[in-house]
Protein backbone atom coordinates (compact mmCIF):
# COMPACT_ATOMS: atom_id res chain seq x y z
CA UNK A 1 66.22 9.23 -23.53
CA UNK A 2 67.59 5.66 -22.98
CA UNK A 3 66.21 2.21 -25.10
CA UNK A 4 64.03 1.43 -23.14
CA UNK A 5 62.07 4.70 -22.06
CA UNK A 6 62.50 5.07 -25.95
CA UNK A 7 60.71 1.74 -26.67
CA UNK A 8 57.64 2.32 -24.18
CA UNK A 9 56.73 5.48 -25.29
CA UNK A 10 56.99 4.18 -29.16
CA UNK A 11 54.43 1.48 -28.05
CA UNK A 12 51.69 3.74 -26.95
CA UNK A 13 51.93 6.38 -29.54
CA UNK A 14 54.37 5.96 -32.59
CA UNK A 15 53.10 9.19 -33.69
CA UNK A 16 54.12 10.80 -30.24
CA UNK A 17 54.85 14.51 -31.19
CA UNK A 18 56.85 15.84 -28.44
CA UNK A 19 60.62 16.94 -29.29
CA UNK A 20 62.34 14.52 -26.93
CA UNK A 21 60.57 11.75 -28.45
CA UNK A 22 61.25 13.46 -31.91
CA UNK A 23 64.95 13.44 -31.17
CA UNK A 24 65.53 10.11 -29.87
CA UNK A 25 63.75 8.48 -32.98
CA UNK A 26 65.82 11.08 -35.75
CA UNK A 27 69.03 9.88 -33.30
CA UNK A 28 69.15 6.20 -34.76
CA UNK A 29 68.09 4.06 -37.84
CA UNK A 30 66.80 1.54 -35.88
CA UNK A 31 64.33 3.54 -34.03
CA UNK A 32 62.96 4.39 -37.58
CA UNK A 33 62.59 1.40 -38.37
CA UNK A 34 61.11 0.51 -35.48
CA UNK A 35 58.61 3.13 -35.52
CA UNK A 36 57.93 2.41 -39.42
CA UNK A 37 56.22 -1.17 -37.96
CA UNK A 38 54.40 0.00 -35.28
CA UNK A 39 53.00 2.29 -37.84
CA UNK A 40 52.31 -0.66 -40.68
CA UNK A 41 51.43 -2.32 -37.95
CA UNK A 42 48.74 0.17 -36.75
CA UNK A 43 47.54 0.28 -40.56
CA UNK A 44 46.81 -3.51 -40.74
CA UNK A 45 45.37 -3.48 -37.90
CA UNK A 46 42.67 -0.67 -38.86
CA UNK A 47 42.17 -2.37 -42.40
CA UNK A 48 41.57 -5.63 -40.42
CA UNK A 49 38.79 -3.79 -38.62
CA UNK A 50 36.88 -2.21 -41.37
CA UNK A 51 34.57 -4.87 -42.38
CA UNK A 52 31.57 -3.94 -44.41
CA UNK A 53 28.23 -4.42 -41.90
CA UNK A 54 25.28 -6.50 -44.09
CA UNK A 55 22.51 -4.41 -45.45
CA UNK A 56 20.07 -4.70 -43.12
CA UNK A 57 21.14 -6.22 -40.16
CA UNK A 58 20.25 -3.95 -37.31
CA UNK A 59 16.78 -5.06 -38.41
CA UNK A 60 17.32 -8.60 -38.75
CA UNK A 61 18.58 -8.33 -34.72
CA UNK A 62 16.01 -5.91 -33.57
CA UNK A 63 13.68 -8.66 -35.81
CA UNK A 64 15.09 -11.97 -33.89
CA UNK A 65 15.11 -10.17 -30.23
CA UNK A 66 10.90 -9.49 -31.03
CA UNK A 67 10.57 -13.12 -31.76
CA UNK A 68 12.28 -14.16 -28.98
CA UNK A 69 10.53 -11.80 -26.40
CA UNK A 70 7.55 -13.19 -28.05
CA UNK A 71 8.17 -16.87 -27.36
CA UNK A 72 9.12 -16.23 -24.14
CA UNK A 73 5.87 -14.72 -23.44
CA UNK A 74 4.10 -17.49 -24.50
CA UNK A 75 5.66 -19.58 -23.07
CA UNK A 76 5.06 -18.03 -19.36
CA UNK A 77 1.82 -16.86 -20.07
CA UNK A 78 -0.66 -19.90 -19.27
CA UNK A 79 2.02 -19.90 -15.92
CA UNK A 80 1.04 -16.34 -15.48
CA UNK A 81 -2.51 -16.95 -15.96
CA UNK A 82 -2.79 -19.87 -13.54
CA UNK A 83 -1.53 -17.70 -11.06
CA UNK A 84 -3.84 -15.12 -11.59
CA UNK A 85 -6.68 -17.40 -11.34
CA UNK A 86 -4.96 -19.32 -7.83
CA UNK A 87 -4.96 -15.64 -6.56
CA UNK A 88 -8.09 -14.11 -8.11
CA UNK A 89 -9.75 -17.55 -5.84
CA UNK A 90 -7.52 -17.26 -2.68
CA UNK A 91 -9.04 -13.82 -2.60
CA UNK A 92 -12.65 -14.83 -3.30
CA UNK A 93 -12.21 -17.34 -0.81
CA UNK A 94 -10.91 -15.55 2.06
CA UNK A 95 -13.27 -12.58 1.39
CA UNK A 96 -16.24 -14.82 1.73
CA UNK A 97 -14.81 -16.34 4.33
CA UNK A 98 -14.00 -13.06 6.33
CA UNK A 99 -17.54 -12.00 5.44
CA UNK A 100 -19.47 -14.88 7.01
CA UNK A 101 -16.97 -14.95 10.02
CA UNK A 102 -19.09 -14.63 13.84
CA UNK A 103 -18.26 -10.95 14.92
CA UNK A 104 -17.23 -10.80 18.67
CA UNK A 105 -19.11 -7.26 19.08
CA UNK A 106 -17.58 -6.00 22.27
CA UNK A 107 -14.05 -7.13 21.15
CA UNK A 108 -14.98 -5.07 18.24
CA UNK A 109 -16.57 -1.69 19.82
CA UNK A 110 -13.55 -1.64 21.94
CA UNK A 111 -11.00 -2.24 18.63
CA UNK A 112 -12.74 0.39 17.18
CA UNK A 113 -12.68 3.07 20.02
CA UNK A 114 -8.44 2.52 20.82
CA UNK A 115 -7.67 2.72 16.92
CA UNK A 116 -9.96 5.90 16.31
CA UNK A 117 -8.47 7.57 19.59
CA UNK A 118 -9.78 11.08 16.89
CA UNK A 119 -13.15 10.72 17.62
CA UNK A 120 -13.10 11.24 21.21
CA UNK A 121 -11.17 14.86 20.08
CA UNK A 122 -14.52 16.47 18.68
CA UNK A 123 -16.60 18.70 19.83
CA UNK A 124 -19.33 18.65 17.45
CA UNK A 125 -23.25 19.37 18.48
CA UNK A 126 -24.96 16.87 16.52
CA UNK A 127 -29.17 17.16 16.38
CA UNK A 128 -30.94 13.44 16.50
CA UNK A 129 -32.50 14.45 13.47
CA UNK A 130 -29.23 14.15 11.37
CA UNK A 131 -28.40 10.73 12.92
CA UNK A 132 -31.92 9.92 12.05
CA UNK A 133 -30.63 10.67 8.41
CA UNK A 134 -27.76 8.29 8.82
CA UNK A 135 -29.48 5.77 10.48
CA UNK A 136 -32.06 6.11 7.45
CA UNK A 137 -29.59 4.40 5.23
CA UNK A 138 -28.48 1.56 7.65
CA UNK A 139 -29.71 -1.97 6.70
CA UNK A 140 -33.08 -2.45 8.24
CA UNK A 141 -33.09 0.82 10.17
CA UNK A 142 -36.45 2.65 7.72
CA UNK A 143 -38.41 2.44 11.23
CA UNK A 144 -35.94 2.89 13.72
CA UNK A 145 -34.16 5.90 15.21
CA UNK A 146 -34.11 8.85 18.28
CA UNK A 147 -37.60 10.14 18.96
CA UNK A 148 -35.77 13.00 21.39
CA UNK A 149 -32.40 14.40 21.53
CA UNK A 150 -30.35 11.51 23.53
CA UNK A 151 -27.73 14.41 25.46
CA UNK A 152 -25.00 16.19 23.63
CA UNK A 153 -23.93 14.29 20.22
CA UNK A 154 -20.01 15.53 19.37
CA UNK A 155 -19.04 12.95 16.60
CA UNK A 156 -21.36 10.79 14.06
CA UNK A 157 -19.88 8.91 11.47
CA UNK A 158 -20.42 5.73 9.57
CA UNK A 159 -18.17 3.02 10.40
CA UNK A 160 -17.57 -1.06 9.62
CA UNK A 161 -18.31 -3.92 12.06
CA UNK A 162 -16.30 -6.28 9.75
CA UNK A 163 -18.58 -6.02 7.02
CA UNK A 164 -21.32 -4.37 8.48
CA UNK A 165 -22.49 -1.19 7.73
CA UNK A 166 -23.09 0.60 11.35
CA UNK A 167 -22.87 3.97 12.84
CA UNK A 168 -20.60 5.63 15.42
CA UNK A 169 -21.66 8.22 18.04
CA UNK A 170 -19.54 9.91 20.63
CA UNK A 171 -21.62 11.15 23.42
CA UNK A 172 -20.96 13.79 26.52
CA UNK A 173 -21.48 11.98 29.46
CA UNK A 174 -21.02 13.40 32.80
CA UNK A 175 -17.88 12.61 33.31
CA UNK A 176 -16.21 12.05 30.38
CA UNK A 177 -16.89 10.83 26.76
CA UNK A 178 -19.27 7.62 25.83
CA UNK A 179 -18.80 6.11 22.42
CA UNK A 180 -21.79 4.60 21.02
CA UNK A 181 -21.96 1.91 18.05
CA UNK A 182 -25.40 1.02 16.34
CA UNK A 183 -25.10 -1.93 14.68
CA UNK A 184 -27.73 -3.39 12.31
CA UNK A 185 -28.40 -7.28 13.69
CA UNK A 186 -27.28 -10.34 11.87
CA UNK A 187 -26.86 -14.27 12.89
CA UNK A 188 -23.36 -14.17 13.20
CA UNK A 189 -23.01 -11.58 15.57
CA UNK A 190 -22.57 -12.04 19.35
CA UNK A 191 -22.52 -9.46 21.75
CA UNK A 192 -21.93 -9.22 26.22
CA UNK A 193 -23.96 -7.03 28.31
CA UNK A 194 -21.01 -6.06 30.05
CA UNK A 195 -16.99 -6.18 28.88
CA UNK A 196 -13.86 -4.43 29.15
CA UNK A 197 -10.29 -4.09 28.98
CA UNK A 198 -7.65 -2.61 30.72
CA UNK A 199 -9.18 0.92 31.48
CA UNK A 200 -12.03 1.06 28.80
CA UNK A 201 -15.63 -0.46 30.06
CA UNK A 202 -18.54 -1.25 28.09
CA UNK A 203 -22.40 -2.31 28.16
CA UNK A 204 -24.22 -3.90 25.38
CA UNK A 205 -28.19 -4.15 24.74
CA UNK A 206 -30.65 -4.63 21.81
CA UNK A 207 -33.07 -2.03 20.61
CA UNK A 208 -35.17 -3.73 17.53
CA UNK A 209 -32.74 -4.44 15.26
CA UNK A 210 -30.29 -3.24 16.13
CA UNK A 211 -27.37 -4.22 18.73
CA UNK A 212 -26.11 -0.85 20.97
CA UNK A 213 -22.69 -0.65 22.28
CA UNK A 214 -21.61 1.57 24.99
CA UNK A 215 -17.89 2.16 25.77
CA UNK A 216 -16.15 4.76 27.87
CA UNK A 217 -13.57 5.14 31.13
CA UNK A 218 -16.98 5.48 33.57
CA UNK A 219 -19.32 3.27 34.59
CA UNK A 220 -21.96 6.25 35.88
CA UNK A 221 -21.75 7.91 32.39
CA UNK A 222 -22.17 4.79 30.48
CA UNK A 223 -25.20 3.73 33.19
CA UNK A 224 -26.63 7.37 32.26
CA UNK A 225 -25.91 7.56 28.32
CA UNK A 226 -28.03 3.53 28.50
CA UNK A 227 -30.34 5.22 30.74
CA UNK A 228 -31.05 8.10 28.25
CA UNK A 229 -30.92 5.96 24.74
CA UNK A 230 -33.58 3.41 26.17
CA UNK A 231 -35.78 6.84 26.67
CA UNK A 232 -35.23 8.10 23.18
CA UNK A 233 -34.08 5.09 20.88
CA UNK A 234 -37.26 2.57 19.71
């Protein structure tokens, strides 16, 4: 093993065990010596490091990192409670806002029909006697409702005209399906006797109180669902 092969493994382990290493150190006095101060060397070293820790410091730390997460907190907090309050009123606002706003009610009916595309799937045989019931609980609706079965009811359900509590039929027209929205009156609300869109079509008429929606792909079935609901809806 040469001096300097010798003298590298020396510095990362004086205490290196294997025979080679052995040999080269037992070979010549100064590699003795040499490994006699890395080991004094390693001994300071280790004395240097064992320093005594202060009774009770881990609590004194755990002690000063409380009292700082403490005045940090107080020092955010009327920040975080401002912002609360700015939010808590942007939302108070903007509900009340959203809750007065007119209502468009054919841009509505037809909102509702393309985003509830499940509706026009059942195939339920509803009596006017349980939309009665759900009309019952409508705002203003103790003295209205069907007096005779208006055709074949598949789907009844309570839906929301932006705020609104209102109901929504699907109907069996001849030709296809007829949604039908009942829709308690209010102020805001506006409503057209006739609208559509691309391939939906829809009529619109008051009964009472109530505003009644009609929207479908045909104009005979919606002509004959009107036809039928201004027989049997006072």
């Amino acid at each position: 093993m040469d001096e300097l092969e010798f003298r590298r493994r020396a510095y990362a382990n004086p205490r290196n065990r294997e025979q080679e290493f052995i040999d080269a150190a037992q070979a010549s006095p100064e590699h003795q010596q040499f490994l006699q101060d890395l080991n004094q060397l390693d001994v300071k070293i280790a004395q240097a490091l064992q320093v005594d820790v202060p009774e009770g410091l881990a609590e004194r730390l755990l002690l000063n990192q409380q009292l700082a997460e403490q005045q940090r907190s107080r020092k955010f907090a009327p920040l975080l409670m401002a912002m609360a309050a700015s939010v808590a009123m942007v939302l108070g606002v903007g509900y009340a806002t959203w809750r007065m706003a007119p209502i468009a009610l054919s841009e509505h009916a037809i909102a509702h029909v393309l985003h509830e595309p499940a509706a026009l799937s059942a195939h339920g045989d509803i009596s006017f006697n349980q939309v009665n019931a759900q009309l019952a609980s409508l705002s203003g609706f103790s003295d209205q409702g069907f007096v005779a079965q208006p055709g074949r009811i598949l789907y009844s359900t309570y839906c929301d005209f932006q705020g609104v509590r209102s109901l929504h039929l699907v109907m069996q027209g001849e030709n296809g399906k007829v949604t039908l929205f009942i829709v308690p009156t209010e102020d805001r609300m506006s409503m057209e006797t006739q609208f559509a869109d691309n391939h939906l079509q829809g009529l619109g008429f008051t009964r009472g109180d109530a505003f009644l929606l009609l929207v479908g792909e045909d104009q005979q079935d919606l002509t004959e669902v009107s036809r039928e609901l201004n027989q049997t809806f006072i």
